[in-house]
C-alpha atoms as a PDB file:
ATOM      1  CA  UNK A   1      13.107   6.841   2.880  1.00  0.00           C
ATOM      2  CA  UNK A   2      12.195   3.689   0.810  1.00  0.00           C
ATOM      3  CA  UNK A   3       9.086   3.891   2.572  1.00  0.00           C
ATOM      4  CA  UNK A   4       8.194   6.988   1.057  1.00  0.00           C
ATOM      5  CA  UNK A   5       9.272   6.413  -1.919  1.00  0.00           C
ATOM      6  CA  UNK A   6       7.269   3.048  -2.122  1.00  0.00           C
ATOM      7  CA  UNK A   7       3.843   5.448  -1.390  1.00  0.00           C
ATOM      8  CA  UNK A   8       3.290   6.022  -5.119  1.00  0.00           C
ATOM      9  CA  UNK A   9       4.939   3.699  -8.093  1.00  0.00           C
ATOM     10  CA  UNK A  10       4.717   3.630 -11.901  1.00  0.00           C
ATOM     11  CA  UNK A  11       4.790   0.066 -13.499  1.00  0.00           C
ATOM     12  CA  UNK A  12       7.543   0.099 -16.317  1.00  0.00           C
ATOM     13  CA  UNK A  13       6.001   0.083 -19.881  1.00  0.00           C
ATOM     14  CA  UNK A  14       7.225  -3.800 -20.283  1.00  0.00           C
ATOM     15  CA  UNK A  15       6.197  -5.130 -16.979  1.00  0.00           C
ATOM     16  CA  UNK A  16       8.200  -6.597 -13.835  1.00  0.00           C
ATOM     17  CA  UNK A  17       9.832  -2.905 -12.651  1.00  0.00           C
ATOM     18  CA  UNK A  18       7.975   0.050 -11.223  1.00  0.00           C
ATOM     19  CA  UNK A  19       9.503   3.403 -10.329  1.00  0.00           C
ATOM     20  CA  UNK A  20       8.285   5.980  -7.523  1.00  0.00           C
ATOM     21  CA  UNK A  21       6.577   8.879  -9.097  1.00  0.00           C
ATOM     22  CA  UNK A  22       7.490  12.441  -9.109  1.00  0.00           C
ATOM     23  CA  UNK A  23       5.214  13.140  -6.046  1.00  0.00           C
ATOM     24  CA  UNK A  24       7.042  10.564  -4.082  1.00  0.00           C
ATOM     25  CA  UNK A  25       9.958  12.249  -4.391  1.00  0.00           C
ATOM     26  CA  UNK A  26       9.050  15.655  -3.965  1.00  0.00           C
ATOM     27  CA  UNK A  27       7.314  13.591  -0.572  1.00  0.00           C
ATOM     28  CA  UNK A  28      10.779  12.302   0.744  1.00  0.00           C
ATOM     29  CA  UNK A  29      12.465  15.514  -0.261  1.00  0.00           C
ATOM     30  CA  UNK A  30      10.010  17.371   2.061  1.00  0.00           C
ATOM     31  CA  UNK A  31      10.670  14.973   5.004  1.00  0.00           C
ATOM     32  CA  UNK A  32      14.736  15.326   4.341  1.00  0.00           C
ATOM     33  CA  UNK A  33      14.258  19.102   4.640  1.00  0.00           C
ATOM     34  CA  UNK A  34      11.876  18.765   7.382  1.00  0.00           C
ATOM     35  CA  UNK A  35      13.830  16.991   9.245  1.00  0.00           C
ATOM     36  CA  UNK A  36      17.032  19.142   8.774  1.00  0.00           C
ATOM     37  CA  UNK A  37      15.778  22.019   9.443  1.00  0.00           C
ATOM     38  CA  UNK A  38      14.254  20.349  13.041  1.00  0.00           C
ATOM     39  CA  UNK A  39      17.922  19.179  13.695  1.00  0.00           C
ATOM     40  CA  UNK A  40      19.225  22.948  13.010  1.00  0.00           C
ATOM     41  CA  UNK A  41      16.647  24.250  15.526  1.00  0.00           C
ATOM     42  CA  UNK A  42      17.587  21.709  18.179  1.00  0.00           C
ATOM     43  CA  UNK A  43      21.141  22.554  18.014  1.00  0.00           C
ATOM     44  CA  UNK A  44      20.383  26.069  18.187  1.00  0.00           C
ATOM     45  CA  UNK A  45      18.515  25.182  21.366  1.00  0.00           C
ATOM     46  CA  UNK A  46      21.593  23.143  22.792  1.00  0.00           C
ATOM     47  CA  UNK A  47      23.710  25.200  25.721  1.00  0.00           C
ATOM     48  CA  UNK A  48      26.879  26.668  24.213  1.00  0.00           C
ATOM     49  CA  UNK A  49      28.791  25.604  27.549  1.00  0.00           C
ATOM     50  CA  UNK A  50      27.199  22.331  28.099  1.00  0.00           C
ATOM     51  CA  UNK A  51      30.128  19.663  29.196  1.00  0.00           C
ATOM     52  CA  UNK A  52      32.690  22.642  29.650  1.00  0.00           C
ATOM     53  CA  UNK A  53      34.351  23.571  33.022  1.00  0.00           C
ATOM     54  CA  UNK A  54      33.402  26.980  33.809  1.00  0.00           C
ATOM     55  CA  UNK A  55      36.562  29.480  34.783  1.00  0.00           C
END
């Protein structure tokens, strides 16, 4: 996530610091929801019965 953050920075007014800018977050907020909705279709996609003894 640093990573993506790091793709687009904003040097600090006094020098030394810089910040990511808005459209680096809204970037690594896409990926996080991206990526959780991927891992909520994958379990969906999981047996129900996988690792239990059938009766």
């Amino acid at each position: 996530m640093s990573v993506l953050l790091a793709t687009s920075t904003v040097g600090a007014s006094g020098g030394g610091a810089s910040y990511p800018t808005t459209g680096a977050f809204f970037l690594t907020m896409g990926v996080i929801v991206s990526l959780c909705i991927i891992a909520i279709l994958l379990a969906f996609a999981l047996r129900r019965n996988a690792g239990v003894a059938a009766d």
